[in-house]
Protein backbone atom coordinates (compact mmCIF):
# COMPACT_ATOMS: atom_id res chain seq x y z
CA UNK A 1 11.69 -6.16 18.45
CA UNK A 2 13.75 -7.46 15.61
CA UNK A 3 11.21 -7.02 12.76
CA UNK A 4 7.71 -5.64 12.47
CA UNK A 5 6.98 -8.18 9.71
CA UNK A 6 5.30 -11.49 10.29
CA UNK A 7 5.47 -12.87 7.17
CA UNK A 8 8.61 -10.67 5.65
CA UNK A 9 9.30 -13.65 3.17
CA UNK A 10 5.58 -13.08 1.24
CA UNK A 11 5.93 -9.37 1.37
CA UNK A 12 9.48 -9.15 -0.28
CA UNK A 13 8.21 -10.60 -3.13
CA UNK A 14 5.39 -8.03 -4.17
CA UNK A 15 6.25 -4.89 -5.73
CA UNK A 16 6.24 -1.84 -3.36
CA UNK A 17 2.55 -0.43 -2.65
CA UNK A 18 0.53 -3.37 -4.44
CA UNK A 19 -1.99 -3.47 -4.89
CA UNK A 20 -2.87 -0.68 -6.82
CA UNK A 21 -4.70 2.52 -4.61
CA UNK A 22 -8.73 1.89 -4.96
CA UNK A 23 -10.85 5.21 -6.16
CA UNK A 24 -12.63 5.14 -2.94
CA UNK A 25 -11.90 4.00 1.04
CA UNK A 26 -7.87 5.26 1.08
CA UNK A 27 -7.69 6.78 4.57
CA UNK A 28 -5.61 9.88 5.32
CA UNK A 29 -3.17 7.93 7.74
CA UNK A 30 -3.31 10.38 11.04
CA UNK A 31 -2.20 7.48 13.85
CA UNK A 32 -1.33 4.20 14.35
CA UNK A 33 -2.93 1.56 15.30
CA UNK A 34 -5.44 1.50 13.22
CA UNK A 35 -8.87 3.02 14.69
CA UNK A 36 -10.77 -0.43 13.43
CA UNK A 37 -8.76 -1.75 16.03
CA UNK A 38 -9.70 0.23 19.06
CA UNK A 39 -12.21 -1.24 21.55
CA UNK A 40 -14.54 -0.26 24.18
CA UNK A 41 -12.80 -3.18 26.26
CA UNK A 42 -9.89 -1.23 26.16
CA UNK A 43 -11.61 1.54 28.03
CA UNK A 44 -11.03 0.39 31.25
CA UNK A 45 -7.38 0.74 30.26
CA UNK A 46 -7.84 4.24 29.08
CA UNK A 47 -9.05 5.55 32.45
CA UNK A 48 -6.39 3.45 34.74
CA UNK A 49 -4.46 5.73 32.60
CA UNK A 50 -5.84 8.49 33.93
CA UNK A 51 -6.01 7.89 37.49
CA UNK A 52 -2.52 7.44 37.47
CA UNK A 53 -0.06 10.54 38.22
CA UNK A 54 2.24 11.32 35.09
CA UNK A 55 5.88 10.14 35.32
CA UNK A 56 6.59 10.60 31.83
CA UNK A 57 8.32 14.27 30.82
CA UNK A 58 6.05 14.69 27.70
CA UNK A 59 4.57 17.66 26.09
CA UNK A 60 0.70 17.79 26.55
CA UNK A 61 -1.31 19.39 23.52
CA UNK A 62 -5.56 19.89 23.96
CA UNK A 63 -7.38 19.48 21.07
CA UNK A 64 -11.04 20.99 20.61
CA UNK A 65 -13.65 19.75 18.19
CA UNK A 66 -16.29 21.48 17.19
CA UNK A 67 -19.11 19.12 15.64
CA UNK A 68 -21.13 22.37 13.47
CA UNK A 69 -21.08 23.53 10.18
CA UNK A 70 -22.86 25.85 7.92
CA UNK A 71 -22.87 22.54 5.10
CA UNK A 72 -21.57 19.23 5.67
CA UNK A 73 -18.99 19.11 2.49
CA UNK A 74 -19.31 16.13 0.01
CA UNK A 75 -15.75 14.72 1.29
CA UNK A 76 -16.17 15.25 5.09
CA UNK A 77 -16.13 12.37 7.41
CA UNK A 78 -15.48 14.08 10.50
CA UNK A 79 -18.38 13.97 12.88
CA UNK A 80 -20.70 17.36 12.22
CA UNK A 81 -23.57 18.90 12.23
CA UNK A 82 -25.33 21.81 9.52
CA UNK A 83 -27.44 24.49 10.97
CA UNK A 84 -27.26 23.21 14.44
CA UNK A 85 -29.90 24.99 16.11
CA UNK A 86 -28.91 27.45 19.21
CA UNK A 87 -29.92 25.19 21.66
CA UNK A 88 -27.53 22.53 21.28
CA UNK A 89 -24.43 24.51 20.24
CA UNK A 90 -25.04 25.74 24.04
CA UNK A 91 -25.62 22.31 25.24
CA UNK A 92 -22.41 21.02 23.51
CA UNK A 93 -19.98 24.29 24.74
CA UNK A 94 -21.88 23.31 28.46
CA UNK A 95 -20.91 19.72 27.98
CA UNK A 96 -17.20 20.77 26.45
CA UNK A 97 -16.57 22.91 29.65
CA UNK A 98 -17.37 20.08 31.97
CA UNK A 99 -15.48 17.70 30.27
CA UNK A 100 -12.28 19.90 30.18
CA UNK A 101 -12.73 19.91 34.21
CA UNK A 102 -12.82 16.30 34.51
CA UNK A 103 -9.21 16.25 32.91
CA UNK A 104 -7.85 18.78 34.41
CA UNK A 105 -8.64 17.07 38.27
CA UNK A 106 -7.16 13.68 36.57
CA UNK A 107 -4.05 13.04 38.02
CA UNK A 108 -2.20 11.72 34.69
CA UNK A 109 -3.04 16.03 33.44
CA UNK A 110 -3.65 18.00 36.76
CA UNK A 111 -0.81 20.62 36.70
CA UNK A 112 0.72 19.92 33.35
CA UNK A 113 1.12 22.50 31.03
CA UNK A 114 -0.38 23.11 27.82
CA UNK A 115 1.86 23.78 24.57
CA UNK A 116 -0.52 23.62 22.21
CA UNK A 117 -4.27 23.81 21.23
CA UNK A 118 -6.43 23.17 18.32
CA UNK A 119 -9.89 23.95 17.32
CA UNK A 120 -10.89 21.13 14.91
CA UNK A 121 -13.79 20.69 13.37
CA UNK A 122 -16.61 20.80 12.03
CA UNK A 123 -16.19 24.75 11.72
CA UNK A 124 -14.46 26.04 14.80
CA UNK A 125 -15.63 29.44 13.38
CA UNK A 126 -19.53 28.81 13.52
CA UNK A 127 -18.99 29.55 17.43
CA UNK A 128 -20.31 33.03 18.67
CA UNK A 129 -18.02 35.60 20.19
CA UNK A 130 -19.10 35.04 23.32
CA UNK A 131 -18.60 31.50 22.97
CA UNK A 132 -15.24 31.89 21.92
CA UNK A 133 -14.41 33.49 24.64
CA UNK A 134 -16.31 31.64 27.02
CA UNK A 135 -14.40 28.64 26.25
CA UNK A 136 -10.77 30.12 26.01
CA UNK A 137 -11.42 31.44 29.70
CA UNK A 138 -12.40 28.46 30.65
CA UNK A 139 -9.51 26.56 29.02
CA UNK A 140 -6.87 29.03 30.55
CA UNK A 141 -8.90 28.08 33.84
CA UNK A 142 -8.21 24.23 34.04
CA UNK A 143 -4.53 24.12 32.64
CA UNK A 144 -1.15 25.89 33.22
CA UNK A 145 0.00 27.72 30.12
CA UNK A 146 3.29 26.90 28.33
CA UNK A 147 4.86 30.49 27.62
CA UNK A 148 4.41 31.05 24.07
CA UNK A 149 2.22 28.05 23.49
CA UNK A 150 0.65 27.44 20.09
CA UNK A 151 -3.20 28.07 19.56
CA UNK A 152 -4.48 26.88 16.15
CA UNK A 153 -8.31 27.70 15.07
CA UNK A 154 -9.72 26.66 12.06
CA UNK A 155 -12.15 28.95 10.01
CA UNK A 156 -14.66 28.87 7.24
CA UNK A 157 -14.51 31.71 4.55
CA UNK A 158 -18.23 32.70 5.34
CA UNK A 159 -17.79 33.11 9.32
CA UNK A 160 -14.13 34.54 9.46
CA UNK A 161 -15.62 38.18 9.76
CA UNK A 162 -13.58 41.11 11.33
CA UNK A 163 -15.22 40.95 14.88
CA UNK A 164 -14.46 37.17 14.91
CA UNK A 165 -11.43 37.32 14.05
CA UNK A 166 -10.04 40.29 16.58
CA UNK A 167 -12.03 37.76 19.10
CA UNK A 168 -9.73 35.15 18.35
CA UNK A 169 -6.84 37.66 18.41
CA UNK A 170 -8.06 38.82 21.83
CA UNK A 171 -7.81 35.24 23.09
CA UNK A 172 -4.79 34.34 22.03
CA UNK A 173 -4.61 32.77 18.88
CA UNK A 174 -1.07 32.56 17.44
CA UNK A 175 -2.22 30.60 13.90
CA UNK A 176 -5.14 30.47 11.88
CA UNK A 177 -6.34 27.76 9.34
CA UNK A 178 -8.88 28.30 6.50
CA UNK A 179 -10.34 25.33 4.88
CA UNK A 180 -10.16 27.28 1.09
CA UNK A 181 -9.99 24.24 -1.29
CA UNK A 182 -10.08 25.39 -4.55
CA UNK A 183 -9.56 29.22 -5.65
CA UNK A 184 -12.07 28.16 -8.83
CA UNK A 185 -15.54 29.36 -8.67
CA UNK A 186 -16.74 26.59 -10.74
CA UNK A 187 -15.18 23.63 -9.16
CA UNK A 188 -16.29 24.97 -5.68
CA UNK A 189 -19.79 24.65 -7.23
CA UNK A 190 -19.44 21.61 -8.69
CA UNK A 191 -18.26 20.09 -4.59
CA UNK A 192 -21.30 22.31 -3.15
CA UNK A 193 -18.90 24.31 -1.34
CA UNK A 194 -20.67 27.30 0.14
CA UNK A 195 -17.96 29.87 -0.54
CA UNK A 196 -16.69 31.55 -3.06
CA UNK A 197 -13.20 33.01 -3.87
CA UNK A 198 -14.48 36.69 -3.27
CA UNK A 199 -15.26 35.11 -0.19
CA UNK A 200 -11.91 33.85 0.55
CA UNK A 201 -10.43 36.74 -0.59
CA UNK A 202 -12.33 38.78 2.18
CA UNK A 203 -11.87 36.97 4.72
CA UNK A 204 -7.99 36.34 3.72
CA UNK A 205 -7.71 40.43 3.71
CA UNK A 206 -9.48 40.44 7.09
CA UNK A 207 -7.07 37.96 8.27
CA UNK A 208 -4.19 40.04 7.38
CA UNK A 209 -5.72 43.24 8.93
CA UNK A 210 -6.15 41.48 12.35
CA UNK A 211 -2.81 40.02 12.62
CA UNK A 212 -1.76 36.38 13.41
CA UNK A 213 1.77 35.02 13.29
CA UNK A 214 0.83 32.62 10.77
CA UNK A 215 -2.16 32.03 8.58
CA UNK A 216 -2.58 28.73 6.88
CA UNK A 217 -4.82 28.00 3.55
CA UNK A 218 -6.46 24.35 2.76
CA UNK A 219 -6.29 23.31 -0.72
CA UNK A 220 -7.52 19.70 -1.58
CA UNK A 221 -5.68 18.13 -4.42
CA UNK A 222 -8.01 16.08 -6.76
CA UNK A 223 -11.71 17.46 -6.43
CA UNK A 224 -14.52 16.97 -8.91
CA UNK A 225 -13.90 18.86 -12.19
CA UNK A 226 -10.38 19.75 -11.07
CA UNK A 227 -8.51 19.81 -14.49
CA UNK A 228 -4.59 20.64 -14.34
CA UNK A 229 -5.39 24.17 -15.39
CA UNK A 230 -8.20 24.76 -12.85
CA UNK A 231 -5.59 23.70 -10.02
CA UNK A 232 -2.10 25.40 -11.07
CA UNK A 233 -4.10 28.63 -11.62
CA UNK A 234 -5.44 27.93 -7.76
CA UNK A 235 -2.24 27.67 -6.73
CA UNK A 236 -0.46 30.41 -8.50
CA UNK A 237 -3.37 32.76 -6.94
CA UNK A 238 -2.74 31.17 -3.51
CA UNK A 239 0.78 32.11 -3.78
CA UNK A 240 0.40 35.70 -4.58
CA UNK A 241 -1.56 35.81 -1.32
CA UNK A 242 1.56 34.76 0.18
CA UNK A 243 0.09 33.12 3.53
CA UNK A 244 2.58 31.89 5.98
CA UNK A 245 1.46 28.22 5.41
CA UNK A 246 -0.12 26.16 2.67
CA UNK A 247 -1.86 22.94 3.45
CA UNK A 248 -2.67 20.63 0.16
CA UNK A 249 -4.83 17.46 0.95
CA UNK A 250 -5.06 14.57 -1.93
CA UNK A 251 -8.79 14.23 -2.20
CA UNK A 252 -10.35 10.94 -0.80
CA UNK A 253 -13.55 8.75 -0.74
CA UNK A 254 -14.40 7.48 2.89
CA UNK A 255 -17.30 4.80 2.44
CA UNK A 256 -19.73 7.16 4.90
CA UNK A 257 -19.39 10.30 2.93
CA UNK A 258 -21.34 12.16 0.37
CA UNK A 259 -18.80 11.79 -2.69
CA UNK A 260 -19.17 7.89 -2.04
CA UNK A 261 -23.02 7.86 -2.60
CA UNK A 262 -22.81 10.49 -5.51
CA UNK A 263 -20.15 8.63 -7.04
CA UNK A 264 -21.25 5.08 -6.76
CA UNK A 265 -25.20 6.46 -8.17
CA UNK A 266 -23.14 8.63 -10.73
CA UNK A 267 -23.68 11.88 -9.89
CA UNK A 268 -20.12 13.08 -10.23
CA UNK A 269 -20.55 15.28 -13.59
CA UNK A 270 -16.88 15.40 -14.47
CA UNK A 271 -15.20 11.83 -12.79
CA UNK A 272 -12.74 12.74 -10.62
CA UNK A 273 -8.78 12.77 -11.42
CA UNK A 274 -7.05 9.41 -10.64
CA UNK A 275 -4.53 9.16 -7.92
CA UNK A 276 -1.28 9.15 -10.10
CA UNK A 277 -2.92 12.09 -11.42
CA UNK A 278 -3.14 13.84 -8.14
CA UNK A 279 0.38 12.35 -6.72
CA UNK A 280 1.65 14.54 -10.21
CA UNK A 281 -0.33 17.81 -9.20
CA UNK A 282 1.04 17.70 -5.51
CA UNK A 283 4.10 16.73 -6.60
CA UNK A 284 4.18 19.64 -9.32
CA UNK A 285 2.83 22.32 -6.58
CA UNK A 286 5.35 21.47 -3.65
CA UNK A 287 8.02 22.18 -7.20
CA UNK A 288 6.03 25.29 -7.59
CA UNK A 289 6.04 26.85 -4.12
CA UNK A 290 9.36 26.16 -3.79
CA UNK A 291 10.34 28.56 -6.66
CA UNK A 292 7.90 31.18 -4.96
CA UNK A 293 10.11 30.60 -1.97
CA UNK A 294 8.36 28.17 0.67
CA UNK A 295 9.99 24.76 2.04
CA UNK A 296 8.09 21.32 2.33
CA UNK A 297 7.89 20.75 5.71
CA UNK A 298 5.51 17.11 5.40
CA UNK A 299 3.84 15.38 3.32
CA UNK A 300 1.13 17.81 3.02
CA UNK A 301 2.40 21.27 3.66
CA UNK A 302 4.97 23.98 2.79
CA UNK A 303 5.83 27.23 4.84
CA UNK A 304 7.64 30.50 4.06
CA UNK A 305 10.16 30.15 7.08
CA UNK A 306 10.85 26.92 8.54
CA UNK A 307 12.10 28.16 11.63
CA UNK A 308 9.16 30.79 12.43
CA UNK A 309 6.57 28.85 11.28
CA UNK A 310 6.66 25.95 12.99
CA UNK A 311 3.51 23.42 13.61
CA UNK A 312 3.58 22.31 16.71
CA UNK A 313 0.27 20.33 16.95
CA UNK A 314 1.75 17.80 14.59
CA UNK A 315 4.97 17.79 15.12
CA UNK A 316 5.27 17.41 18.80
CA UNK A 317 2.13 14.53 18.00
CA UNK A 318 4.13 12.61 15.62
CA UNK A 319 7.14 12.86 17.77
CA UNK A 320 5.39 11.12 20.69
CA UNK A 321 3.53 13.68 22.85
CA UNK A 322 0.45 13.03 24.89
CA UNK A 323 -2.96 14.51 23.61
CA UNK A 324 -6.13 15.12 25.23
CA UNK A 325 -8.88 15.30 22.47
CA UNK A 326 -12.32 16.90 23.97
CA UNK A 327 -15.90 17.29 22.29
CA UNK A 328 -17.80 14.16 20.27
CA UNK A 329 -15.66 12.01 18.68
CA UNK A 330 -12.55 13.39 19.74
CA UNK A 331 -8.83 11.18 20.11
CA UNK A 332 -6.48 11.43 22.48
CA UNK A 333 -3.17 10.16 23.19
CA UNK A 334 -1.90 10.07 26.61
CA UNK A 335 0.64 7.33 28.57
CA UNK A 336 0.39 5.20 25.43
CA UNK A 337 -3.43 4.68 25.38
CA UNK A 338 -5.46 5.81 22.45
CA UNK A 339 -8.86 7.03 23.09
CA UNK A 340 -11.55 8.10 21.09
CA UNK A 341 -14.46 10.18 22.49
CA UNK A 342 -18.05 8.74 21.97
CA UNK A 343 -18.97 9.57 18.22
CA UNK A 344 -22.08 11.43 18.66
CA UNK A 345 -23.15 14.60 20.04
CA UNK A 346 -26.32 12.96 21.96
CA UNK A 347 -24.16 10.54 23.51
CA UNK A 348 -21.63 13.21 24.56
CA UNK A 349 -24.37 15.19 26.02
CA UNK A 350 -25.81 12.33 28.00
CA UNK A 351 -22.25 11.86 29.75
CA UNK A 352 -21.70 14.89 30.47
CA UNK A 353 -25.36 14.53 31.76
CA UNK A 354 -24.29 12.03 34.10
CA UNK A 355 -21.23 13.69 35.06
CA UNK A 356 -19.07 11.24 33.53
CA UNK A 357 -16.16 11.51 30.54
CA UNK A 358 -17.63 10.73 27.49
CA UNK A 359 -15.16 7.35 26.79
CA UNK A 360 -16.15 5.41 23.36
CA UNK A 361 -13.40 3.26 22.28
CA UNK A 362 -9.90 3.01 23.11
CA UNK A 363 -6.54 1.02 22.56
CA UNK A 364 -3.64 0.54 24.51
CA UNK A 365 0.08 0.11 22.36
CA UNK A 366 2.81 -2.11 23.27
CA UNK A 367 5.92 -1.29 22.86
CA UNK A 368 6.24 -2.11 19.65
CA UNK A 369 3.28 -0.34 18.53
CA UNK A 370 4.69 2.79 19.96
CA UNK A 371 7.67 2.43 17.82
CA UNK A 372 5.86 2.14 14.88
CA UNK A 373 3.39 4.62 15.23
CA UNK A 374 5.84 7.46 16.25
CA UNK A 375 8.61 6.08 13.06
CA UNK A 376 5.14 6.10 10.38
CA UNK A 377 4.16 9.36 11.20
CA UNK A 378 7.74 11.08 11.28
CA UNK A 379 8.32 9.79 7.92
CA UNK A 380 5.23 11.83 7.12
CA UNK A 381 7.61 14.79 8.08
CA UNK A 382 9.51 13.88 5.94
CA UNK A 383 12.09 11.40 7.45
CA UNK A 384 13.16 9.45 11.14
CA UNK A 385 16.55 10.16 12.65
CA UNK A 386 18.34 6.91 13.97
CA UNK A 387 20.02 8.36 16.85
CA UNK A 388 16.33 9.77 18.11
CA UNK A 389 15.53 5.98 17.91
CA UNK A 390 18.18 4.46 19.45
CA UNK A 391 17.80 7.02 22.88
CA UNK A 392 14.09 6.35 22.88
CA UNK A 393 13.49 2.98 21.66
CA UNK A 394 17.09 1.34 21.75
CA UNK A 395 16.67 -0.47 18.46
CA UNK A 396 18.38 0.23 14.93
CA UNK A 397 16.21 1.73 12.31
CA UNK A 398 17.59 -0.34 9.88
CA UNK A 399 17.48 -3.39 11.84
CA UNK A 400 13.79 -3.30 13.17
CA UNK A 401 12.71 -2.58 9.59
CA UNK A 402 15.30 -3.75 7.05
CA UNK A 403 12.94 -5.70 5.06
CA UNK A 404 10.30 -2.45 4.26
CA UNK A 405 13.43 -0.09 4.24
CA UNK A 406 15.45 -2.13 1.66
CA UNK A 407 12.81 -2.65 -0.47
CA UNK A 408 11.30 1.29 -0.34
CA UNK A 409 14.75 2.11 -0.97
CA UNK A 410 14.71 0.39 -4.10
CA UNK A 411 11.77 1.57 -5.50
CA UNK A 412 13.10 5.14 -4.98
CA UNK A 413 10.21 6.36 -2.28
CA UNK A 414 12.85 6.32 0.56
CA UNK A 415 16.43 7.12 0.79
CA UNK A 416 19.11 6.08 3.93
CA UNK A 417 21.76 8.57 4.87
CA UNK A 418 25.33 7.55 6.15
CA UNK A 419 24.11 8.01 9.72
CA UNK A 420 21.00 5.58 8.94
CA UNK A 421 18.74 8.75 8.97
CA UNK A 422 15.55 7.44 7.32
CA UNK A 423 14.54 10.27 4.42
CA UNK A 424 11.61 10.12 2.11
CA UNK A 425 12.34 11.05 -1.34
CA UNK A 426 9.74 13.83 -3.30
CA UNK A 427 7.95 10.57 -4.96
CA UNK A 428 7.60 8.81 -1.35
CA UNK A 429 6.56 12.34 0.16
CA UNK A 430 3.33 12.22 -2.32
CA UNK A 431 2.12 9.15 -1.98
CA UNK A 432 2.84 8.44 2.19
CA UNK A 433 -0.13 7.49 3.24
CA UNK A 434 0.63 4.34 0.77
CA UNK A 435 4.15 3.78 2.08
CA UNK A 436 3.26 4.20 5.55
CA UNK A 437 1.30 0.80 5.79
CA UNK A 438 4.69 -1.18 4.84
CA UNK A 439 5.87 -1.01 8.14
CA UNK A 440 2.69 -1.98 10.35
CA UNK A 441 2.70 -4.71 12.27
CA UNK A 442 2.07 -8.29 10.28
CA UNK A 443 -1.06 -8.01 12.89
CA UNK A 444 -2.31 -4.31 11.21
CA UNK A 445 -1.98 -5.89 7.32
CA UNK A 446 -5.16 -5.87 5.94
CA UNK A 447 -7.55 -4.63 8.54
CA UNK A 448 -9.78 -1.63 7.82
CA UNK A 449 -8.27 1.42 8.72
CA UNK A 450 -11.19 3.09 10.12
């Protein structure tokens, strides 16, 4: 590969990230290809891919989603479901436990280890006790555990009660993640969240009480009737909390979401802050966590000790490791195949039915994909090391992608070291999910991301 750029002449001449970032439709950049891409003719790939035995010495993550929620929140495109009736949260753990079995006999997973899960949702935290449980047992059942591994579960304010919490304890979870997004009563009206900051509060002091090595808080940068003095206050109360790890998400407007509909009929009482306004707010709060004491660790999150709280989920993700995604409309990432689960809960019940996986849509990289995908989403932590390249890949950083790097470089979003270390600059670091598409393929310009 000697550049990732089919028409590099056309693309030098625009200014870096034209054209300007729409209101609505900017996807949170989590892989690469894009998912528009993926196919069900790729399938058959996808489960070759499994049938074969693993000769590859990669970590293996598991990934969990859980499609229920108490609300569906105006911003949320993830597949879920409110006030899921008892009935099919059973059907959907039944249908979860038989699909973890069918990986587990595959012969590209049978006796791996697992280094790390997470609990996605949806609201991980809707689950029962006994459900929790029921499905950790069952997990420790079908895979080898990596001493030490790292178990992530997200929660919601409202169901992150003491009992729940000393479950998840019980069973092993190392970090927890609460989806808190704003500490302002008002603008968690005004986004028809269902909590309020007494809530989080509560369930934050709970937290603490039961113990975990590291607790995580949400914040999403950019919601409706989010003023500058709404959000600093939010984050100066988040900081006195003093969680292990803060999350901050620039708000966006998927076509299929609530906020879409309200905003294109009007609804939005307030408008919503423009992008160079939020770039300035994250940009400002990474500044102001630093002076409390954390470290930016990506493009989205800071942490009180580097070292001890580590992220494994993404980092061992974005540095190439396989990932087997179970529940409705989960991804996984294993031998170079992407796959994404069926997208609805009715179809991933009637596979499991029919004692089959539940395979939707998948895509399988070439070798220069790979390279791309695993550079993109490092820069997201920040920067790409040339010498990790050069053992994995055996190309030059700054060869493969000296038109995107040069010009990046100029515009001050990127920075080269003397060793060629790729490093993204505090003004590239806000806005990456707009530099990231510079160095797609000239095939993955212009295609919907989704």
């Amino acid at each position: 590969m000697t550049s990732n750029r089919e028409d590099p002449g056309e693309a030098a001449e625009c200014s870096p990230l034209e054209p300007a970032e729409p209101v609505e439709g900017s996807y949170f950049v989590s892989t690469y290809p894009p998912f528009s891409v993926w196919t069900e003719d790729e399938v058959a790939a996808y489960r070759d891919t499994l049938a074969r035995a693993h000769s590859e010495v990669n970590e293996l993550g598991l990934y969990v989603h859980v499609p229920f929620c108490a609300e569906r929140c105006q911003y949320c495109y993830y597949l879920s479901y409110a006030n899921a009736e008892e009935e099919r949260i059973e059907a959907y753990v039944d249908g979860l436990m038989a699909e973890l079995e069918s990986y587990a006999r595959a012969p590209a997973i049978a006796g791996r280890e697992v280094g790390f899960v997470y609990f996605g949702g949806g609201t991980p935290s809707m689950l029962s006790e006994e459900r929790i449980r029921r499905v950790m047992a069952h997990i420790d059942r079908c895979f080898p555990v990596k001493q030490g591994r790292e178990l992530t579960f997200e929660c919601a304010p409202a169901s992150a009660l003491p009992a729940k919490l000393a479950t998840l304890r019980d069973v092993g979870v190392t970090r927890v993640s609460m989806g808190v997004q704003a500490l302002d009563d008002e603008v968690l009206r005004k986004n028809k969240r269902v909590h309020t900051v007494a809530e989080v509060e509560r369930a934050y002091t709970c937290m603490r009480e039961v113990g975990f090595d590291v607790v995580n808080l949400d914040l999403i940068v950019g919601l409706a009737g989010e003023s500058d003095k709404t959000f600093f206050a939010g984050v100066d109360r988040l900081v006195g909390l003093a969680p292990e790890s803060v999350t901050l998400y620039q708000l966006e407007i998927p076509l299929n979401t609530p906020l879409y509909r309200a905003l294109a009929d009007g609804r939005i009482e307030d408008g919503l802050p423009t992008w160079e306004e939020k770039h300035a707010r994250l940009a400002r709060a990474f500044e102001e966590l630093e002076r409390a004491g954390y470290s930016v660790r990506s493009a989205y999150s800071a942490v009180r000790d580097p070292l001890r709280h580590r992220f494994v989920y993404q980092d061992a993700q974005y540095r190439g490791a396989d990932l087997v995604g179970v529940g409705p409309s989960a991804f996984s990432y294993v031998g170079g195949v992407h796959h994404q689960n069926v997208a609805s809960l009715r179809g991933y019940l009637a596979c499991s039915a029919r004692g089959e996986l539940p395979f939707g849509r998948a895509h399988v990289l070439s070798a220069d994909e790979q390279l791309v995908r695993e550079f993109v989403l490092q820069l997201k932590l920040g920067g790409a090391d040339a010498a990790v390249f050069r053992g994995r890949f055996g190309v030059e950083l700054t060869e493969v992608f000296a038109e995107p790097l040069e010009r990046l470089c100029r515009a001050g979003l990127l920075t080269l070291t003397d060793d060629a270390d790729v490093r993204v600059t505090r003004a590239g670091l806000v806005r990456i999910d707009r530099v990231i598409p510079e160095f797609y393929l000239g095939q993955h310009h212009d295609v919907r991301y989704s």
